[in-house]
N, C-alpha and C. Protein backbone atom coordinates (compact mmCIF):
# COMPACT_ATOMS: atom_id res chain seq x y z
N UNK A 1 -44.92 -47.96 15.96
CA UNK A 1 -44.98 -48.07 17.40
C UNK A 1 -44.95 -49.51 17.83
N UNK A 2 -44.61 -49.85 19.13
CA UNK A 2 -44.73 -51.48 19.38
C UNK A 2 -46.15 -52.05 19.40
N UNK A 3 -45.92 -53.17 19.29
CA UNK A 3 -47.49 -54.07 18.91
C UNK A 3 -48.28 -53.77 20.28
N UNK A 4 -49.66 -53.90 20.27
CA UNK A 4 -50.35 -54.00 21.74
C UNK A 4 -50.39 -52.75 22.24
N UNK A 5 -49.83 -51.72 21.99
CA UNK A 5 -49.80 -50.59 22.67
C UNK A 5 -51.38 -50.16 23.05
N UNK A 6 -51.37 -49.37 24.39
CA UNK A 6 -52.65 -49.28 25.01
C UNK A 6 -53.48 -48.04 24.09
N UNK A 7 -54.93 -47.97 23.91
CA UNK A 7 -55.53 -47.27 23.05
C UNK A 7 -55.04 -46.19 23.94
N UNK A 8 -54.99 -46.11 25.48
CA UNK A 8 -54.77 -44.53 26.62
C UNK A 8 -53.39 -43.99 26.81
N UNK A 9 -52.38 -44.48 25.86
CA UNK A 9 -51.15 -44.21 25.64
C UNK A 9 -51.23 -43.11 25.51
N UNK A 10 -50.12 -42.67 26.58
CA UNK A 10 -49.79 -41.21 26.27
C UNK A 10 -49.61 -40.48 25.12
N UNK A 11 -49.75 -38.87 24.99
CA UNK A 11 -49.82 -38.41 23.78
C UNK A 11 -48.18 -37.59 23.62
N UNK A 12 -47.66 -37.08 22.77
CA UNK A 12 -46.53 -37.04 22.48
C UNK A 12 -46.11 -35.89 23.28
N UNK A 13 -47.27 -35.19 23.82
CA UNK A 13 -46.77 -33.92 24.85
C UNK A 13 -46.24 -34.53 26.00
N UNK A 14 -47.07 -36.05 26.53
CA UNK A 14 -46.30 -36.01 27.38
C UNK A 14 -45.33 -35.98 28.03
N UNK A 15 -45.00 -36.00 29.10
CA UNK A 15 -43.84 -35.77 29.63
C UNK A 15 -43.17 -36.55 30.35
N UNK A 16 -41.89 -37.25 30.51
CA UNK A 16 -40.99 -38.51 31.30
C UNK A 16 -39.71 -38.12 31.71
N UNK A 17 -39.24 -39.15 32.78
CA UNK A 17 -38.13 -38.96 33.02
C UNK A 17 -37.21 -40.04 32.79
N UNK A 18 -36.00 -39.27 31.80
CA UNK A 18 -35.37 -40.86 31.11
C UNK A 18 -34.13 -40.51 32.09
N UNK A 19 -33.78 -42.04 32.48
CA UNK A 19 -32.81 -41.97 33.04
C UNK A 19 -31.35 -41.47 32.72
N UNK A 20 -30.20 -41.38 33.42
CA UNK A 20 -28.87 -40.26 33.32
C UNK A 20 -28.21 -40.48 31.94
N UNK A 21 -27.91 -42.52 32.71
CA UNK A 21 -27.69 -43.04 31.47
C UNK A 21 -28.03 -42.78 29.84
N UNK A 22 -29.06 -42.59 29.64
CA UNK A 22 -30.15 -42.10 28.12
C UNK A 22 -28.70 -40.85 27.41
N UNK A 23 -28.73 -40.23 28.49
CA UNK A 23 -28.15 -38.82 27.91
C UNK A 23 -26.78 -39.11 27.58
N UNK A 24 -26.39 -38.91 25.93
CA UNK A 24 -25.26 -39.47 25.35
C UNK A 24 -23.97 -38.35 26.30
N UNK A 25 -23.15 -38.95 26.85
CA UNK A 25 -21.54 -38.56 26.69
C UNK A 25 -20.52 -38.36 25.73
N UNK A 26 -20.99 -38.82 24.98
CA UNK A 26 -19.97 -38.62 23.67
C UNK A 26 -20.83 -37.80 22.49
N UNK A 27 -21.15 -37.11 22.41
CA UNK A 27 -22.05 -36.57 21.19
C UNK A 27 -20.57 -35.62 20.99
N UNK A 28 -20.16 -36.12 19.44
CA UNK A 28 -19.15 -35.99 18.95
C UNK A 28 -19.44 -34.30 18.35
N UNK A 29 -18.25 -33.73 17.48
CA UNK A 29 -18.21 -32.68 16.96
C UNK A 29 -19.27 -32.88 15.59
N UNK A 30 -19.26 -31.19 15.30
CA UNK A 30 -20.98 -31.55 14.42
C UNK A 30 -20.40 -31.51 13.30
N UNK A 31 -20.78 -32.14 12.05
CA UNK A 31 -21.94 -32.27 12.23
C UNK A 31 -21.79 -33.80 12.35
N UNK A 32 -22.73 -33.99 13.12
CA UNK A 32 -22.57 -35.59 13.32
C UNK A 32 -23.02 -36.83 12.22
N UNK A 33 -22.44 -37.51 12.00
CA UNK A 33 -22.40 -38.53 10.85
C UNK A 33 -23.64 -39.24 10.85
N UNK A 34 -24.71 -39.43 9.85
CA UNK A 34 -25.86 -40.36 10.03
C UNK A 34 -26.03 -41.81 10.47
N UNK A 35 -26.14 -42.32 11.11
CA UNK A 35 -26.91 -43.66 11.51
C UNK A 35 -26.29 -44.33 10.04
N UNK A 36 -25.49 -45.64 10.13
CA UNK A 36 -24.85 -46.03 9.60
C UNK A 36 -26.44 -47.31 8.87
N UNK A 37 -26.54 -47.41 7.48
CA UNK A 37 -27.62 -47.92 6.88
C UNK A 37 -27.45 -49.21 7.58
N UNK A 38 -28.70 -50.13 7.94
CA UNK A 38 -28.54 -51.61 8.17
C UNK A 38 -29.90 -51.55 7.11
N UNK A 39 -28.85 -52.78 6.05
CA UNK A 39 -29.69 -52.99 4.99
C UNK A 39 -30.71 -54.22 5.15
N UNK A 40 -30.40 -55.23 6.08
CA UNK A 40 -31.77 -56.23 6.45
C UNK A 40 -31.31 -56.83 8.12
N UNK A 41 -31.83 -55.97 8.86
CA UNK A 41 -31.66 -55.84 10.59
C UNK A 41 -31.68 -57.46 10.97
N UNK A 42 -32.74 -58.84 10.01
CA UNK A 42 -32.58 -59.83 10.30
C UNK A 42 -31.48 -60.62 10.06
N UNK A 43 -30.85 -60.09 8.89
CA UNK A 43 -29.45 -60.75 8.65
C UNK A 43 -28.08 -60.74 9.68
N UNK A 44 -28.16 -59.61 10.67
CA UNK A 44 -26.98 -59.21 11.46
C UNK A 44 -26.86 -60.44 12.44
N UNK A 45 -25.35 -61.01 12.12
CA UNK A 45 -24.89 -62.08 13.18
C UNK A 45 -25.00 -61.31 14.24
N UNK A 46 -25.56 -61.75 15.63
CA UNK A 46 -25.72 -61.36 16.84
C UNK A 46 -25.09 -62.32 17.74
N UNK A 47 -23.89 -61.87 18.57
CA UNK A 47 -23.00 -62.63 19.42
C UNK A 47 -23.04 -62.62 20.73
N UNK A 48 -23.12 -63.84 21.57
CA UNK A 48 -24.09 -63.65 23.11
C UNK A 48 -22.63 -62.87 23.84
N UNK A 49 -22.70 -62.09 24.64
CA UNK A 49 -22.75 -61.38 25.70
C UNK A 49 -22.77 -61.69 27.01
N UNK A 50 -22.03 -61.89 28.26
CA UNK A 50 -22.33 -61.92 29.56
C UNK A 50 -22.38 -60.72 30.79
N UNK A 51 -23.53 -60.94 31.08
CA UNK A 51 -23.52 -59.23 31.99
C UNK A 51 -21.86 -59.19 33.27
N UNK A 52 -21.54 -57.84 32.92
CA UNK A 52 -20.37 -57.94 34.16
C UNK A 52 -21.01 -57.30 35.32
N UNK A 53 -21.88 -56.53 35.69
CA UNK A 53 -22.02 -55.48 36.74
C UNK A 53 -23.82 -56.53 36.94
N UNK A 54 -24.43 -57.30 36.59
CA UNK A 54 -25.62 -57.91 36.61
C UNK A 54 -25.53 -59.37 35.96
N UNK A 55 -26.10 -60.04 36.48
CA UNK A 55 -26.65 -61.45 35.84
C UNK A 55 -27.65 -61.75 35.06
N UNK A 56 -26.82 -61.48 33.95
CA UNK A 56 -28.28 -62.06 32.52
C UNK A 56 -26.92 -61.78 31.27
N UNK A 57 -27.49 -62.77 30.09
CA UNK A 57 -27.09 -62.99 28.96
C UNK A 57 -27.70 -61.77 27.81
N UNK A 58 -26.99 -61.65 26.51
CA UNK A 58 -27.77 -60.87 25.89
C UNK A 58 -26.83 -60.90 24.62
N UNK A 59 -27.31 -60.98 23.53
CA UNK A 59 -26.56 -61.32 22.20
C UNK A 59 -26.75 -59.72 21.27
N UNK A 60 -25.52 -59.07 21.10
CA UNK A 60 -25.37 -58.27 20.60
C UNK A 60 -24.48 -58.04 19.09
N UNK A 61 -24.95 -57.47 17.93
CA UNK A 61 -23.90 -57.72 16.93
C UNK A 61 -22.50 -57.39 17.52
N UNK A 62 -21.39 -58.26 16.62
CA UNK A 62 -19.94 -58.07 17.20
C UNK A 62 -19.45 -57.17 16.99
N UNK A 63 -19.83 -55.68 16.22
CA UNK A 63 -18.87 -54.49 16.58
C UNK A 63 -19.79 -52.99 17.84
N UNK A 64 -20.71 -53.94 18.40
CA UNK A 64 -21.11 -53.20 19.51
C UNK A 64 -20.71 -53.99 20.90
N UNK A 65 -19.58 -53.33 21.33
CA UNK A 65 -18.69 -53.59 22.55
C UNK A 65 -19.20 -52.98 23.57
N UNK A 66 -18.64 -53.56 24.55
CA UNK A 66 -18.38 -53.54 26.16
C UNK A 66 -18.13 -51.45 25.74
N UNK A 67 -18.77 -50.87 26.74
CA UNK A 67 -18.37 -49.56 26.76
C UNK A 67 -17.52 -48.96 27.91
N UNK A 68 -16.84 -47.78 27.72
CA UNK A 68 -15.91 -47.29 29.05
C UNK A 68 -16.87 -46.15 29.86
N UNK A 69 -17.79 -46.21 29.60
CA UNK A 69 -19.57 -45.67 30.23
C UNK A 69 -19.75 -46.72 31.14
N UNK A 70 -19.64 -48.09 31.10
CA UNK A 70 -20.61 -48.71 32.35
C UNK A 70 -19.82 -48.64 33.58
N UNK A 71 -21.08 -48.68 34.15
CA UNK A 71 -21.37 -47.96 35.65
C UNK A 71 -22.31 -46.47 35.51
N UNK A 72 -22.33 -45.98 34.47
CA UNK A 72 -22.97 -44.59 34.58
C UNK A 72 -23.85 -45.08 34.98
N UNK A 73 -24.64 -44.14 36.26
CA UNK A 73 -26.00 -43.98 36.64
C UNK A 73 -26.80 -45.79 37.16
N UNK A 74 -25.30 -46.80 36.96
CA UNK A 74 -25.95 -48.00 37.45
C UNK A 74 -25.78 -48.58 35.94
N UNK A 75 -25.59 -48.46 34.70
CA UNK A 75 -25.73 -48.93 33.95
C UNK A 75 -24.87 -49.40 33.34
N UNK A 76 -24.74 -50.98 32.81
CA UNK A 76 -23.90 -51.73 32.05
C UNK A 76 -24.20 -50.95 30.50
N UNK A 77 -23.28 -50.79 30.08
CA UNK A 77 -23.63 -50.08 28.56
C UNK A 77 -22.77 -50.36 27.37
N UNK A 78 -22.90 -50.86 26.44
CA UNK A 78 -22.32 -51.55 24.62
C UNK A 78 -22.27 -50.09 24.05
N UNK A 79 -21.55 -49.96 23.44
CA UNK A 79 -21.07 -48.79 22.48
C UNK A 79 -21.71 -49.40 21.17
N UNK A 80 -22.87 -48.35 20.10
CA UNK A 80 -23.12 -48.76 19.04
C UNK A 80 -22.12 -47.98 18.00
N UNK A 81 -21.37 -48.53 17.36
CA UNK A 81 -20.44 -47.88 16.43
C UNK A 81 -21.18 -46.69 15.76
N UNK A 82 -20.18 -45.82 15.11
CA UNK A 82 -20.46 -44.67 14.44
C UNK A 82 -19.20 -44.98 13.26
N UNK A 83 -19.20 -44.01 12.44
CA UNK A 83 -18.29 -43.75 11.11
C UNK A 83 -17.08 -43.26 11.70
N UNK A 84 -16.02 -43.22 11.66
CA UNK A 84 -14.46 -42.50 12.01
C UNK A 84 -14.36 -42.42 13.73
N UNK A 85 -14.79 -43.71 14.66
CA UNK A 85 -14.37 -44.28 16.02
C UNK A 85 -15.54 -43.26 17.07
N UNK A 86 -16.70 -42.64 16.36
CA UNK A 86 -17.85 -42.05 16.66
C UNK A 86 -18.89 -42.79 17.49
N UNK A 87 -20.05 -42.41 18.06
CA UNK A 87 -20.72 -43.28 18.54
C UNK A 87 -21.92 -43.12 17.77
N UNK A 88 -22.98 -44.04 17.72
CA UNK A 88 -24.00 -43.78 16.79
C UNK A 88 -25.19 -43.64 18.20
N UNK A 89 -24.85 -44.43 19.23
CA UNK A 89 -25.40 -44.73 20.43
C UNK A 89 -25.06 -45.95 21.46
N UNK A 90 -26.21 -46.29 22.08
CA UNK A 90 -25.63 -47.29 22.90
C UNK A 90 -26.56 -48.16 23.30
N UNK A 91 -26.74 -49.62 23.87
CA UNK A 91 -27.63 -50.17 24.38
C UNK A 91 -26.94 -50.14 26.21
N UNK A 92 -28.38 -49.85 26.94
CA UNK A 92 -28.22 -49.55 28.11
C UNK A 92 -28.56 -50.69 28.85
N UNK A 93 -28.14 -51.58 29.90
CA UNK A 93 -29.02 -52.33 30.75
C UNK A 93 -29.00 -51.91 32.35
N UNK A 94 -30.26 -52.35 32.89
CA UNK A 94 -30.39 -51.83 34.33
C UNK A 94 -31.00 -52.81 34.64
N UNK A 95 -30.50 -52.92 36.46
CA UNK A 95 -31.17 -53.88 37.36
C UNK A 95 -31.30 -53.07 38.47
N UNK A 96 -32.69 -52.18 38.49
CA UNK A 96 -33.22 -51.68 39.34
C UNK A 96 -33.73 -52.62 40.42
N UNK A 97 -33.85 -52.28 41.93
CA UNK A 97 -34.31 -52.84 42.75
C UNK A 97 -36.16 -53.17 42.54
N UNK A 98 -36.20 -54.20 42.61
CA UNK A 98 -37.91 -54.67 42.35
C UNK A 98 -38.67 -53.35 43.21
N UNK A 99 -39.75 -53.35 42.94
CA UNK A 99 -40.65 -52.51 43.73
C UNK A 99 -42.11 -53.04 43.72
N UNK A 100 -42.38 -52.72 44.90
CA UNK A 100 -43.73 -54.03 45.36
C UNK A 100 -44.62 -53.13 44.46
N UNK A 101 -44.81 -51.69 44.30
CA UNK A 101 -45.99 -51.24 43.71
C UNK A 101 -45.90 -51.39 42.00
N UNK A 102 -44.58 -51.99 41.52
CA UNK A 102 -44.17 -52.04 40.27
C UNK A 102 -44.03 -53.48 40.08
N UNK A 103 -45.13 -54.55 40.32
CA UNK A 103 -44.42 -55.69 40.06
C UNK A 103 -44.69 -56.79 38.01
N UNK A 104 -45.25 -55.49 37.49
CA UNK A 104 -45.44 -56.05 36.33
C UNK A 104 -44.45 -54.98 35.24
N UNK A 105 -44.01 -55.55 34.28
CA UNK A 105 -43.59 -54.97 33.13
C UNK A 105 -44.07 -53.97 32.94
N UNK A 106 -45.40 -53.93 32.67
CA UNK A 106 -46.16 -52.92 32.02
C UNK A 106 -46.52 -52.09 33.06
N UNK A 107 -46.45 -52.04 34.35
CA UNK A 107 -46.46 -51.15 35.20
C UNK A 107 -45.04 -50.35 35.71
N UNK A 108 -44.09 -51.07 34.87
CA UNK A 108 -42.80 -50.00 35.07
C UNK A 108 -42.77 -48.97 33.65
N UNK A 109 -43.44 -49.70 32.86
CA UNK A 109 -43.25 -48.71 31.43
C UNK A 109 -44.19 -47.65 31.73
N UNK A 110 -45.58 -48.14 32.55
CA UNK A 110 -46.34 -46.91 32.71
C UNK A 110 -46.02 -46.01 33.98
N UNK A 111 -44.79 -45.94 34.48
CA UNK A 111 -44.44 -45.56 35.31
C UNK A 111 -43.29 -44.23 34.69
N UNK A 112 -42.69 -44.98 33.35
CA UNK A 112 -41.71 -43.96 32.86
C UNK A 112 -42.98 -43.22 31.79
N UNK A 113 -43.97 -43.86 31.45
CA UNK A 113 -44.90 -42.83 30.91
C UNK A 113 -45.43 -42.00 31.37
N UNK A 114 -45.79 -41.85 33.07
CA UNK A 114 -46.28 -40.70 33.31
C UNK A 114 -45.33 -39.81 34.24
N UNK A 115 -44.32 -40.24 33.92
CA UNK A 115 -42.57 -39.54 34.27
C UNK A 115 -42.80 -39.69 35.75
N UNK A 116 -43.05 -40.23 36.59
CA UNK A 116 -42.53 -40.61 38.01
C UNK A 116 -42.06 -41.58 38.68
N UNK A 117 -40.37 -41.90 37.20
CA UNK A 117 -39.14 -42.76 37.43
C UNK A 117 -38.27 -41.53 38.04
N UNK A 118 -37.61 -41.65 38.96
CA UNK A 118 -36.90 -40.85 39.80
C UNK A 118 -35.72 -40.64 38.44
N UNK A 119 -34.91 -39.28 38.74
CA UNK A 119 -33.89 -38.69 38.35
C UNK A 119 -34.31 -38.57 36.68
N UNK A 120 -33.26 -38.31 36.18
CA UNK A 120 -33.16 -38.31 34.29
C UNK A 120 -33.55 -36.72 33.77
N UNK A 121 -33.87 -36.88 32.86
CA UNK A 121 -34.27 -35.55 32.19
C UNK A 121 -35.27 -35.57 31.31
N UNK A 122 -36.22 -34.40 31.53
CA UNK A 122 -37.46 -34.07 30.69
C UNK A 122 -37.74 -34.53 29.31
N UNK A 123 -38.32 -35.27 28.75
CA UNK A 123 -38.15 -35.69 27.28
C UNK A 123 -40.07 -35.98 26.86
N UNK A 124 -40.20 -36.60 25.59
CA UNK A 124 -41.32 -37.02 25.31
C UNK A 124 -41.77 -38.53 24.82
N UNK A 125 -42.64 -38.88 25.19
CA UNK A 125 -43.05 -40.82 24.90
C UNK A 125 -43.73 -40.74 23.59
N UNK A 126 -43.55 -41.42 22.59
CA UNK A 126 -44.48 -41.96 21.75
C UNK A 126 -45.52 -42.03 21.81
N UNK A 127 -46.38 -41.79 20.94
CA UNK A 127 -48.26 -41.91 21.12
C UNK A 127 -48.39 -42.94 20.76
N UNK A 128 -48.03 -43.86 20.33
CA UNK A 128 -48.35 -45.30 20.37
C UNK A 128 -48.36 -46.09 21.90
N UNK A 129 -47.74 -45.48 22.89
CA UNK A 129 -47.55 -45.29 23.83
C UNK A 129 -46.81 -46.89 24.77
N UNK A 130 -47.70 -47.74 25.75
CA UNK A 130 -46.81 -48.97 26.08
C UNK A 130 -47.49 -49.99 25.09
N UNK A 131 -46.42 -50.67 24.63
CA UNK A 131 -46.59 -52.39 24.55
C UNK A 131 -46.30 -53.55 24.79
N UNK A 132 -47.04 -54.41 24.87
CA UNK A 132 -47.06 -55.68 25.76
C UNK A 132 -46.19 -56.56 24.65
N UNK A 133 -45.06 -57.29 25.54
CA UNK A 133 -44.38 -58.76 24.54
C UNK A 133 -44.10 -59.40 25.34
N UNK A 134 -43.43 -60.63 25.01
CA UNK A 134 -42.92 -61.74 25.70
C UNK A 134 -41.42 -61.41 25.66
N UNK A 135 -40.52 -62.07 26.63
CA UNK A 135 -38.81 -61.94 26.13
C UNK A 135 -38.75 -63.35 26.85
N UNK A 136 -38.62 -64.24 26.11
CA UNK A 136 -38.47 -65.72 26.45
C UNK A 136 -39.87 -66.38 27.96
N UNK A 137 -39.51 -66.63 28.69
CA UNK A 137 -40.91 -66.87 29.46
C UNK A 137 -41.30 -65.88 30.08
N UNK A 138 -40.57 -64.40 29.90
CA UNK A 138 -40.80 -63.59 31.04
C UNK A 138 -41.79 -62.47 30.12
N UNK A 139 -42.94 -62.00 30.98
CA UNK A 139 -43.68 -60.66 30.27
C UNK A 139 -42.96 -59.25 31.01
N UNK A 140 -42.87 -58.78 29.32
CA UNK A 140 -42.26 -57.08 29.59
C UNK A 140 -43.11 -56.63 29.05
N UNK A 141 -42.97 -54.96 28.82
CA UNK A 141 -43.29 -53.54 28.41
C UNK A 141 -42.54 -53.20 27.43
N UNK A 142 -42.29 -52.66 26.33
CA UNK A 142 -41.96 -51.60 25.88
C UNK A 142 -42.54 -50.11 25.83
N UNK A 143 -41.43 -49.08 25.66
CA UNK A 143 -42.26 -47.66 25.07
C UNK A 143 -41.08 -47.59 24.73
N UNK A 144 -41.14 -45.96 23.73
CA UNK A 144 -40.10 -45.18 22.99
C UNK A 144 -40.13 -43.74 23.59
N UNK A 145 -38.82 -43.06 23.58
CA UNK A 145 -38.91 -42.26 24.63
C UNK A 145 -37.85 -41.32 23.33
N UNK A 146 -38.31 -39.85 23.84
CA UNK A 146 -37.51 -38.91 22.43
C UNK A 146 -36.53 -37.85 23.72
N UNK A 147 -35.58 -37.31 23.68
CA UNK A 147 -34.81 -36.38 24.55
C UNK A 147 -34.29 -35.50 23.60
N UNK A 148 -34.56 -34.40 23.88
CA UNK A 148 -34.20 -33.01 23.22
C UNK A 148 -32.28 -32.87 23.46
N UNK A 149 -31.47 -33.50 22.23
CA UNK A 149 -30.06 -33.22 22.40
C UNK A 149 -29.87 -31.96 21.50
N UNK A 150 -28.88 -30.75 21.17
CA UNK A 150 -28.24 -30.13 20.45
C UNK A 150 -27.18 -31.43 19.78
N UNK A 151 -27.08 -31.35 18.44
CA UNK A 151 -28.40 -30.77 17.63
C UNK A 151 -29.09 -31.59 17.01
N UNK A 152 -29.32 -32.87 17.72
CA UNK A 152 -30.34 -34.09 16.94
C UNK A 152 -31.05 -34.40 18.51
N UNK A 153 -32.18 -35.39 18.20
CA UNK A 153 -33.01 -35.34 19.34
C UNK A 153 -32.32 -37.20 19.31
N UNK A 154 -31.91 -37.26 20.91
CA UNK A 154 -31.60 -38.65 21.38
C UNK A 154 -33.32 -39.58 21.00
N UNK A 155 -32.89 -40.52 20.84
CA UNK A 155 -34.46 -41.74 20.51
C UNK A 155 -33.90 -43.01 21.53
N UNK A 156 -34.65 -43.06 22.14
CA UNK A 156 -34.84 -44.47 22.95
C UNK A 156 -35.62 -45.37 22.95
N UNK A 157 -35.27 -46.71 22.75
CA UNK A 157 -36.37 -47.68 22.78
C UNK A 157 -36.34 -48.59 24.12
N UNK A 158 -37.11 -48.83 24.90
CA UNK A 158 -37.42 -49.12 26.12
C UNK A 158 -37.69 -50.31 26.38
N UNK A 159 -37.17 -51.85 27.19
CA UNK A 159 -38.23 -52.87 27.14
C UNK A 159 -37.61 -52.59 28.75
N UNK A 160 -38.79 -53.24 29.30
CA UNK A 160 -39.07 -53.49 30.78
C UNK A 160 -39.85 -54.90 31.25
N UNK A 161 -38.24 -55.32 32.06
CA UNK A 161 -38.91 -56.50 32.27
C UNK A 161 -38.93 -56.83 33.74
N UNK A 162 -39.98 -57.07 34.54
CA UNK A 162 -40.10 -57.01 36.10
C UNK A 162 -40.11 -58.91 36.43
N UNK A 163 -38.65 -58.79 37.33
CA UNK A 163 -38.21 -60.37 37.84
C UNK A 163 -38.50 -59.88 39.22
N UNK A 164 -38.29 -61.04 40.11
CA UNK A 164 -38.25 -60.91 41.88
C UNK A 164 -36.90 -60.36 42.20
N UNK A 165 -36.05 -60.60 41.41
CA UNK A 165 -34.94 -59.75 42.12
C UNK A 165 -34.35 -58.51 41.22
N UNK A 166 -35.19 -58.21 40.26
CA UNK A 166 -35.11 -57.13 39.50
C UNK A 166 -36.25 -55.85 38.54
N UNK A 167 -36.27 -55.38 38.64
CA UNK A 167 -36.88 -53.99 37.41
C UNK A 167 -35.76 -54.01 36.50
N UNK A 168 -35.99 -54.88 35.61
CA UNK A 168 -34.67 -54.82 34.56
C UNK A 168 -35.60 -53.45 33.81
N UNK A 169 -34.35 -52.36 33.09
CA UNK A 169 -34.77 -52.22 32.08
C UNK A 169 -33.62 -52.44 30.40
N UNK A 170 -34.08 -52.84 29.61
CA UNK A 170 -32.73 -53.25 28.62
C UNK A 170 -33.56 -51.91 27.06
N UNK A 171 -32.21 -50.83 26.99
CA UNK A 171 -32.81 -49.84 25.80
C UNK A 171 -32.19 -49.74 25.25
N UNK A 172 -31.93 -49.17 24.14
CA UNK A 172 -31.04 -49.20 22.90
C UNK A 172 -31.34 -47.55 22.64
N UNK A 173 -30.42 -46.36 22.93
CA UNK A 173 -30.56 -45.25 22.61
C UNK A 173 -29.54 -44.94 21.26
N UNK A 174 -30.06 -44.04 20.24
CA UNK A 174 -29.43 -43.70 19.34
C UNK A 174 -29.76 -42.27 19.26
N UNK A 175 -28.07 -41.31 18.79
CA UNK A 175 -28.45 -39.82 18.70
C UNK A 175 -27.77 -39.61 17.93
N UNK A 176 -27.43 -40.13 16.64
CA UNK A 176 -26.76 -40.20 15.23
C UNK A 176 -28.10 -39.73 14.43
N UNK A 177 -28.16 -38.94 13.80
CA UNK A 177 -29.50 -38.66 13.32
C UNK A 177 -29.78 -39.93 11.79
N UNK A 178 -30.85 -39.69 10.84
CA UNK A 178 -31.33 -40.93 10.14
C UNK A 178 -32.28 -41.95 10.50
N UNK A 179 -32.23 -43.08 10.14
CA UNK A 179 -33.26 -43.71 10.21
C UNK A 179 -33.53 -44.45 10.66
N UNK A 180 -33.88 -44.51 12.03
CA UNK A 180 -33.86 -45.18 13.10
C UNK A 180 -34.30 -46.85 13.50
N UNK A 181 -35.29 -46.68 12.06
CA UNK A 181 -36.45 -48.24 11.96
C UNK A 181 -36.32 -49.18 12.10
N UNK A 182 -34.77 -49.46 10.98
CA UNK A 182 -34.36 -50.75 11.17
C UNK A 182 -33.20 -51.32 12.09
N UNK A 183 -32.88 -49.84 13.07
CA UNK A 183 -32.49 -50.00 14.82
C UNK A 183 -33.49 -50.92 15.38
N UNK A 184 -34.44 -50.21 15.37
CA UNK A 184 -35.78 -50.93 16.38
C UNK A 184 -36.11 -51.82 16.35
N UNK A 185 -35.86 -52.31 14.86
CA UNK A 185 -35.89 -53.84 14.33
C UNK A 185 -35.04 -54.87 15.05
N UNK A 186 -33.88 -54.37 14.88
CA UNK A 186 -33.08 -55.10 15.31
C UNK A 186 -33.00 -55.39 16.47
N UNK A 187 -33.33 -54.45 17.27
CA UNK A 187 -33.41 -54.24 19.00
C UNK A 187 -34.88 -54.93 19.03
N UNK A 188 -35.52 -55.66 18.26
CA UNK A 188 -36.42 -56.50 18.78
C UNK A 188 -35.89 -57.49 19.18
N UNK A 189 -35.18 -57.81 18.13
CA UNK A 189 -34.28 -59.67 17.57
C UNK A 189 -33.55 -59.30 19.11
N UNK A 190 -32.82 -58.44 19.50
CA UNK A 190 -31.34 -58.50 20.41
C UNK A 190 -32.41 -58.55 21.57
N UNK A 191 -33.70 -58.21 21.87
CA UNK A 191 -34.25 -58.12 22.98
C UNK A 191 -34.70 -59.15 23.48
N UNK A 192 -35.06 -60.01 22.11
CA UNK A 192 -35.68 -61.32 22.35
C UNK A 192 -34.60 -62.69 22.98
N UNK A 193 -33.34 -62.13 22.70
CA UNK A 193 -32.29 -63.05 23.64
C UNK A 193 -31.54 -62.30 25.21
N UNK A 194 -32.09 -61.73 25.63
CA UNK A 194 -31.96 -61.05 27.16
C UNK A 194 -32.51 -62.54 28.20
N UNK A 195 -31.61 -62.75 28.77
CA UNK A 195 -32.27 -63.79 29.74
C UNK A 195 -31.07 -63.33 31.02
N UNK A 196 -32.20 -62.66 31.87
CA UNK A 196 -31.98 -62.52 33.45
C UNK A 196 -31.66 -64.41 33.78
N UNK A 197 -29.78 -63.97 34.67
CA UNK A 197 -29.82 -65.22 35.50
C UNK A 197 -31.03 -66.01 35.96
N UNK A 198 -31.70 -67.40 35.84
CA UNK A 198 -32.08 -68.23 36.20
C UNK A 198 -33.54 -68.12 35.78
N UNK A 199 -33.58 -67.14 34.59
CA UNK A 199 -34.95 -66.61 33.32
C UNK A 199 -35.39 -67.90 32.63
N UNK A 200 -36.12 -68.83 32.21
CA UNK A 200 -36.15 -69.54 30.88
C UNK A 200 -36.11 -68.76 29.86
């Protein structure tokens, strides 16, 4: 689970609403190919990125591209490769409008923890539930978020980062079934270079 997570973290019954975006478009013919091994998540050259539909930077390995998905639901979205031109998943970014009652990180993650983020579909949060990090000077949230797909369950990893002119959220969903770990790993490293226009 992420570091810091609150001891009152939700329990795995609970219930959220992940946004449209989350829900894969391409979930290929079955059976679907496993999560392609990353044998040391710190070794992957990671290549910076410029937002087209939002302002912020973000360094992604070079065979996760620009996708023909962004705009879904508001979202700029990278295609994570799969085996034979497949998808394994995707990293999502959003620049939700700020909200005065949401003005901390960790009050947007506990916002998709007790599912009253408008729209998405029914899914379940991690019992490790939110955790607190840094992403360069700015404080975010993480949580992990699970969505019931036929026939593997979508996994999302969540960071939330609250600017004045944004509710960013930046996630990395995968619905390639396997082993997700050293995704999450990696989507630490790729999270830790996200810098919202005019961010330190």
């Amino acid at each position: 689970g992420a570091a810091g997570g609150s001891s009152k973290g939700p329990t795995a019954e609970s219930q959220t609403s992940t946004p449209a975006a989350a829900t894969p478009q391409a979930v290929a013919t079955s059976p679907i190919p496993v999560l392609p091994t990353l044998a040391d998540p710190a070794a992957i050259a990671l290549v910076p990125q410029h937002g087209v539909l939002y302002g912020y930077d973000i360094s992604l390995p070079e065979t996760w591209k620009p996708s023909s998905l962004s705009g879904n639901g508001g979202y700029e979205i990278f295609d994570v490769p799969n085996t034979n031109g497949l998808l394994a998943g995707y990293v999502a970014i959003l620049c939700a409008p700020p909200r005065a009652d949401a003005g901390t990180s960790k009050l947007l993650a506990d916002r998709l923890a007790a599912g009253t983020l408008a729209g998405g579909q029914v899914g379940s949060v991690d019992p490790a539930g939110v955790g607190d990090v840094q992403v360069g000077s700015l404080s975010a949230a993480t949580i992990k978020t699970t969505l019931a797909l036929v026939p593997v369950a979508g996994r999302t990893y969540h960071y939330y980062i609250a600017t004045p002119e944004c509710g960013w959220e930046v996630a990395l969903s995968l619905f390639s079934p396997g082993d997700d770990a050293p995704y999450w790993t990696l989507f630490d490293r790729i999270a830790q270079t996200f810098r919202p226009k005019g961010a330190g």
